[in-house]
N, C-alpha and C. Protein backbone atom coordinates (compact mmCIF):
# COMPACT_ATOMS: atom_id res chain seq x y z
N UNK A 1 0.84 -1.18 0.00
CA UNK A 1 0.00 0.00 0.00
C UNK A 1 0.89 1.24 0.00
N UNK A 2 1.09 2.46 -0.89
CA UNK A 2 1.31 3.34 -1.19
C UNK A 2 0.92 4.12 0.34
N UNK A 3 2.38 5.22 0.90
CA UNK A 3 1.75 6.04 1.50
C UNK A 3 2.41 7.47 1.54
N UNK A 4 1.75 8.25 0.76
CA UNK A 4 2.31 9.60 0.40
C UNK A 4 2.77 10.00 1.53
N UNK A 5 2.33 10.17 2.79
CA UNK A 5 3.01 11.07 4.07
C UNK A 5 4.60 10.57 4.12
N UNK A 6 4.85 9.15 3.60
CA UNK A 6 6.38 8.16 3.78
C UNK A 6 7.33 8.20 2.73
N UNK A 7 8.77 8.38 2.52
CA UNK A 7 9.51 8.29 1.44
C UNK A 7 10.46 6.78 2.18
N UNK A 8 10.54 5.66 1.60
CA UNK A 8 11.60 4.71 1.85
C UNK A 8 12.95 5.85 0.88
N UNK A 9 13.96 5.68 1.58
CA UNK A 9 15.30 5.75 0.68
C UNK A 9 16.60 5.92 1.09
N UNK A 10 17.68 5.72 0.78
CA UNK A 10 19.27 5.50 1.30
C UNK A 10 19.49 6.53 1.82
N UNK A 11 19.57 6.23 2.94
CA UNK A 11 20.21 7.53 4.03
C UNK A 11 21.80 7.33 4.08
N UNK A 12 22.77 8.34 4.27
CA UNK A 12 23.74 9.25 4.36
C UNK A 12 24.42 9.51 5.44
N UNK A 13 25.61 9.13 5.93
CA UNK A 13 26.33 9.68 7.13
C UNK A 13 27.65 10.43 6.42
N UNK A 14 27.70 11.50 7.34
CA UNK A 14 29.28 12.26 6.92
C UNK A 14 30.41 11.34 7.67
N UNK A 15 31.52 11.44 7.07
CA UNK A 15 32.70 10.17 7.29
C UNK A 15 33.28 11.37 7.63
N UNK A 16 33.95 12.17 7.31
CA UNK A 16 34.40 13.61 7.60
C UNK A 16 34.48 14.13 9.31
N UNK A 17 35.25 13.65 9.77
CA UNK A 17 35.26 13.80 10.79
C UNK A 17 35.21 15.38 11.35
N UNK A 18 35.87 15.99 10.32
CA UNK A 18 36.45 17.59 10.41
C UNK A 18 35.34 18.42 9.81
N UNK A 19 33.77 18.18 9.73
CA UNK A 19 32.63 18.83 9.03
C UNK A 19 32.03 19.27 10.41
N UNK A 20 31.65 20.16 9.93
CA UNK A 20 31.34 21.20 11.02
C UNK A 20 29.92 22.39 10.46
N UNK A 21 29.30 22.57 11.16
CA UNK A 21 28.25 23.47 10.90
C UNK A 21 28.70 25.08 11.59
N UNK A 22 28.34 26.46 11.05
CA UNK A 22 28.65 27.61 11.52
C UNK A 22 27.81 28.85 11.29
N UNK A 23 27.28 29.29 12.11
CA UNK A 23 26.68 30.64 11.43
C UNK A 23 27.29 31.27 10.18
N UNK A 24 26.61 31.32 9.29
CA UNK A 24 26.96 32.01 8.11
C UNK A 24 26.05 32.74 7.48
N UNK A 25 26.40 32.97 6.36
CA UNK A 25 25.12 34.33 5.30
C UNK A 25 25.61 33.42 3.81
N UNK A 26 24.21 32.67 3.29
CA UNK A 26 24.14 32.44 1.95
C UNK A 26 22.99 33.16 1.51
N UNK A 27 22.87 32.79 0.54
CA UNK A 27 21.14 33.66 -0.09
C UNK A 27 20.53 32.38 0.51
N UNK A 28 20.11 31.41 0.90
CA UNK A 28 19.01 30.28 1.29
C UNK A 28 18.86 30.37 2.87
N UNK A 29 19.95 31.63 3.51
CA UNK A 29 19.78 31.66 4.68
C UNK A 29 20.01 30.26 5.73
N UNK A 30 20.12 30.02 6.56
CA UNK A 30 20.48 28.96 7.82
C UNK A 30 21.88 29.00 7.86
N UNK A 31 22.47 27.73 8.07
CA UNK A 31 24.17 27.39 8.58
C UNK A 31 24.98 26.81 7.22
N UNK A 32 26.32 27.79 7.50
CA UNK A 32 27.36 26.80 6.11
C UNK A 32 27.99 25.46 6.78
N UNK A 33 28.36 24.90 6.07
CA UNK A 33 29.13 23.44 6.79
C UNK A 33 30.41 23.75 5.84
N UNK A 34 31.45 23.09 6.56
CA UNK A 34 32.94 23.36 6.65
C UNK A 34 33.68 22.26 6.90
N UNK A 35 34.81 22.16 6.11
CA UNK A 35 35.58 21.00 6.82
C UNK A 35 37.24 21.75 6.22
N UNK A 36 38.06 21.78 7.35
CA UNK A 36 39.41 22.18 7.42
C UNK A 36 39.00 23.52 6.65
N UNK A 37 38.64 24.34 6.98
CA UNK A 37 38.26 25.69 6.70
C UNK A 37 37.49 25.85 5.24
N UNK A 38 37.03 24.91 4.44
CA UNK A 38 36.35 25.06 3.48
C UNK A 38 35.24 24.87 3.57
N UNK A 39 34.43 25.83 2.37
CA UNK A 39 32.80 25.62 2.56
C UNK A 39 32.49 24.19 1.63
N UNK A 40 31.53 23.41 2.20
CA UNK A 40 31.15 22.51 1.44
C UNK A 40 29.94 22.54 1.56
N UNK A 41 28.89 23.30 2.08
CA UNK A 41 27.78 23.34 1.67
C UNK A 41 26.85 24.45 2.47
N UNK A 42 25.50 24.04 2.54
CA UNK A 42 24.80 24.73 3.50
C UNK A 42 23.58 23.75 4.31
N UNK A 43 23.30 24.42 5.33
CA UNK A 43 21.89 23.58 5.59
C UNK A 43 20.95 24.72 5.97
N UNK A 44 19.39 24.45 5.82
CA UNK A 44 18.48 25.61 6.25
C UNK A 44 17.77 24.61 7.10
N UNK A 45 17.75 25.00 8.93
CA UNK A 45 17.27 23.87 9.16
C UNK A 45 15.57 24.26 9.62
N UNK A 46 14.71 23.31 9.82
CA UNK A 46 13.09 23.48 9.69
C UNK A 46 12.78 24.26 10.80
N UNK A 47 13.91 23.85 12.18
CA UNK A 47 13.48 24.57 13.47
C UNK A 47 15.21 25.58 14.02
N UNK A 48 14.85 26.57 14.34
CA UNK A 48 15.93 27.37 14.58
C UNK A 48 17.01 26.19 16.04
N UNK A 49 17.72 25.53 15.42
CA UNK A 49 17.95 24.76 16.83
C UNK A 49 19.25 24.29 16.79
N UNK A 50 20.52 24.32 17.83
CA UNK A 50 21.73 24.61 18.13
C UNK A 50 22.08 22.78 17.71
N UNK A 51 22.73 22.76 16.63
CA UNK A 51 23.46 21.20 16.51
C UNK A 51 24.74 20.81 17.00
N UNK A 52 24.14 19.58 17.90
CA UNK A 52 25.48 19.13 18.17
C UNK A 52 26.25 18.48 17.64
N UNK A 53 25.42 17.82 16.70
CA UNK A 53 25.71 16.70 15.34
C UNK A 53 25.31 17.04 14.38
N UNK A 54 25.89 16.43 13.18
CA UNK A 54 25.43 17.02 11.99
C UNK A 54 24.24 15.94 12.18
N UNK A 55 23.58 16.32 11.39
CA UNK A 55 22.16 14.81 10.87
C UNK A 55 22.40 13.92 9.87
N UNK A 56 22.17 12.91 9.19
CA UNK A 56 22.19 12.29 8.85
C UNK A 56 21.39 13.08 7.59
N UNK A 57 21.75 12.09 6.16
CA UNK A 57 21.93 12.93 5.23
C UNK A 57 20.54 12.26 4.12
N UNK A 58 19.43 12.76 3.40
CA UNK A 58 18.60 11.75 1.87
C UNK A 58 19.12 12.47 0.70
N UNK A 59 20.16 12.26 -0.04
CA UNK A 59 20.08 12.77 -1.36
C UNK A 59 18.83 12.70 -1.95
N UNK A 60 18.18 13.91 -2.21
CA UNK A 60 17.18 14.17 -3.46
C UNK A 60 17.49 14.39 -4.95
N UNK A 61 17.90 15.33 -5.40
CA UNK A 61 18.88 15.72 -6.52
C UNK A 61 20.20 15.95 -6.56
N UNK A 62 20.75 15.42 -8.04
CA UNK A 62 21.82 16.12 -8.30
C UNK A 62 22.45 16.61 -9.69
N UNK A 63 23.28 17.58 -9.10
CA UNK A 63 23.71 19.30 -10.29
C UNK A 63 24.89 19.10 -10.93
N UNK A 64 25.07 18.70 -11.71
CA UNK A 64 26.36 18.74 -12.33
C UNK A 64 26.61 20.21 -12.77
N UNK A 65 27.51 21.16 -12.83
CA UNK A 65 28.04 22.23 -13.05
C UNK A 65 28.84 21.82 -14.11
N UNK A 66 29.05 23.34 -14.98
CA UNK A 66 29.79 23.24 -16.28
C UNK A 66 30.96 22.37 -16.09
N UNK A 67 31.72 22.69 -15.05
CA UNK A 67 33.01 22.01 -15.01
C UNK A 67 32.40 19.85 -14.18
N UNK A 68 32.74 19.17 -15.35
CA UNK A 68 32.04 17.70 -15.33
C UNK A 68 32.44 17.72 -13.88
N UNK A 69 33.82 17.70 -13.26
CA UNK A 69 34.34 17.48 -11.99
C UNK A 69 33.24 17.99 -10.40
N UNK A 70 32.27 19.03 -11.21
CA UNK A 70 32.16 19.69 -10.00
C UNK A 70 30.65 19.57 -10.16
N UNK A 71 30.26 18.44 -8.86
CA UNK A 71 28.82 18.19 -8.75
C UNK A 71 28.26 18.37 -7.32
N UNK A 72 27.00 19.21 -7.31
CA UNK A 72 25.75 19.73 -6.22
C UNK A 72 25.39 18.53 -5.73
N UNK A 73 24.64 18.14 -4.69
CA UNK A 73 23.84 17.45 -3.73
C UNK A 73 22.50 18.12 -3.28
N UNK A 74 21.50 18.44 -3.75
CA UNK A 74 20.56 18.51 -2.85
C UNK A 74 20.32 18.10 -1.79
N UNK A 75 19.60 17.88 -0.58
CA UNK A 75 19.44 16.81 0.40
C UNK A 75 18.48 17.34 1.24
N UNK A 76 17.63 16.00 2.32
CA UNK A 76 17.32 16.56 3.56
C UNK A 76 18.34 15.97 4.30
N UNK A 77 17.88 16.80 5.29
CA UNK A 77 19.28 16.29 6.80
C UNK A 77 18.02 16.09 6.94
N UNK A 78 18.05 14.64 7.85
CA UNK A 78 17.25 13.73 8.59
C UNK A 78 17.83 13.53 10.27
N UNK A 79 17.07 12.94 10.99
CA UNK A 79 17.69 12.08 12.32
C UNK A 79 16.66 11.25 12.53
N UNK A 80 17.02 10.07 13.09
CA UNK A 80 16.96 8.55 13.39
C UNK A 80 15.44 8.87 14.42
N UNK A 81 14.09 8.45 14.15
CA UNK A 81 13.42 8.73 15.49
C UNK A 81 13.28 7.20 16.05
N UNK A 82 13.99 6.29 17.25
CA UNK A 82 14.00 5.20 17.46
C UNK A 82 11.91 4.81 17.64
N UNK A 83 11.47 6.18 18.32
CA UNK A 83 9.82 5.72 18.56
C UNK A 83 8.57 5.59 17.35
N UNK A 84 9.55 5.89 15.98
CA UNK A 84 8.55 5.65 15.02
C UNK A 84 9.54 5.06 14.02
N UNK A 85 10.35 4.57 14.32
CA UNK A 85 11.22 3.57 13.41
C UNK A 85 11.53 3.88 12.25
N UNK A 86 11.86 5.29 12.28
CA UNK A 86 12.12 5.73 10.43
C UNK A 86 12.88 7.47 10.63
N UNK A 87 13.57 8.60 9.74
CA UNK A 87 13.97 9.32 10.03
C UNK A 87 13.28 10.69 9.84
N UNK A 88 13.11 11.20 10.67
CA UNK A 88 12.26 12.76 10.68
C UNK A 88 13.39 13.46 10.04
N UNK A 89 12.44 14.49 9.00
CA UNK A 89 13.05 15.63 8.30
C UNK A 89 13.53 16.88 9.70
N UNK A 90 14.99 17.26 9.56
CA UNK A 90 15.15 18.29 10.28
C UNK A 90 15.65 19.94 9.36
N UNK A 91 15.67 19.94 8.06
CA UNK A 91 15.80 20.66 7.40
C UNK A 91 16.44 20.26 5.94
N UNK A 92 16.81 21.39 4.90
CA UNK A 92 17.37 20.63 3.81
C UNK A 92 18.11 21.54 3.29
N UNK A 93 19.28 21.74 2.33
CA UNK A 93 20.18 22.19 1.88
C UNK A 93 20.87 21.46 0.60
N UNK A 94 22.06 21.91 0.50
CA UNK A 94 23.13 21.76 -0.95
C UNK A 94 24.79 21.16 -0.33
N UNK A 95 25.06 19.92 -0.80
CA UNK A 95 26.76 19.61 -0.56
C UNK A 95 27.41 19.33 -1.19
N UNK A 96 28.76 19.93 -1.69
CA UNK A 96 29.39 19.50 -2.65
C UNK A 96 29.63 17.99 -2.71
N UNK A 97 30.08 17.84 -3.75
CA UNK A 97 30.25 16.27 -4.03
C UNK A 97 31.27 15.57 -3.33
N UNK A 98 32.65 16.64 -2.56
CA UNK A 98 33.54 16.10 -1.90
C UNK A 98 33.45 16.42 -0.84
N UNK A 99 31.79 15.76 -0.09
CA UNK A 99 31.43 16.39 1.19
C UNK A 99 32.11 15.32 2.34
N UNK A 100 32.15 14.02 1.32
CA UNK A 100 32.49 12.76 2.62
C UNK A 100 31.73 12.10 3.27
N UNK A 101 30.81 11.29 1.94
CA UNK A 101 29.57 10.41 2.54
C UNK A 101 29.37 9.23 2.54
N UNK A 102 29.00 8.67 3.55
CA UNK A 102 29.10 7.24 3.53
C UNK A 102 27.73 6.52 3.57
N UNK A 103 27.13 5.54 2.92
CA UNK A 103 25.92 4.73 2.59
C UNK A 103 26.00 4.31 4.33
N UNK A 104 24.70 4.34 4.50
CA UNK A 104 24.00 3.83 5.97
C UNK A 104 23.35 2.85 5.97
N UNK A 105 22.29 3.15 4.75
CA UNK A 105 21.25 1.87 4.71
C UNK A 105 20.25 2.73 4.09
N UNK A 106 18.88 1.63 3.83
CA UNK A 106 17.52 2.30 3.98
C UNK A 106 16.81 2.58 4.89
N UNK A 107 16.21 3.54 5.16
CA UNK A 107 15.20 4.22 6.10
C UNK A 107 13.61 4.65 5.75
N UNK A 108 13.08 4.74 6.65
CA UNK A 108 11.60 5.28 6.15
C UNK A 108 12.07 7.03 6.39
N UNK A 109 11.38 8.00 5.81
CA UNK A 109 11.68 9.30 5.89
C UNK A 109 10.32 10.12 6.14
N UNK A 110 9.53 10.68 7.40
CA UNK A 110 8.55 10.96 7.55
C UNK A 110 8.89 12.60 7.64
């Protein structure tokens, strides 16, 4: 049975030990993420709220840019809810392609 409120799909962990979230200013507004002083992306998250962790990652789309080498990530950042067995949306953003991601598994995505 089909259920629109649910997305099944491969969730995302950063391997990147050195990724980091920071107050910043893009045009999409929320936090840049960083690793060894570079920007690698952004996140806009759903609730104004202080991370201690990054979240866990759903690729939605992706951007290839003129240069073939240099490809976008859409995504939601997700986290794990153990009481409904699948991952709540906590906001969504853009990561470069050399963000440092590692396959988790499948998840339900509510």
């Amino acid at each position: 049975m089909f259920d629109a409120q649910i997305l099944t799909a491969t969730v995302w962990e950063f391997t990147d030990p050195d990724m980091r979230s920071a107050a910043g200013s893009h045009d999409m507004g929320g936090q840049l993420l960083y690793s060894k002083e570079l920007k690698k992306g952004w996140i806009s998250l759903d609730e104004e709220v202080e991370l201690t962790m990054l979240p866990d990652v759903v690729v939605v789309a992706k951007r290839r840019t003129a240069d073939a080498d240099n490809c976008r990530y859409f995504v939601l950042f997700v986290r794990f809810e153990e009481s409904q067995d699948g991952y709540e949306r906590v906001g969504m953003g853009m990561l470069r392609e050399d963000c440092g991601l590692r396959e988790k598994g499948k998840g339900r995505v509510f």
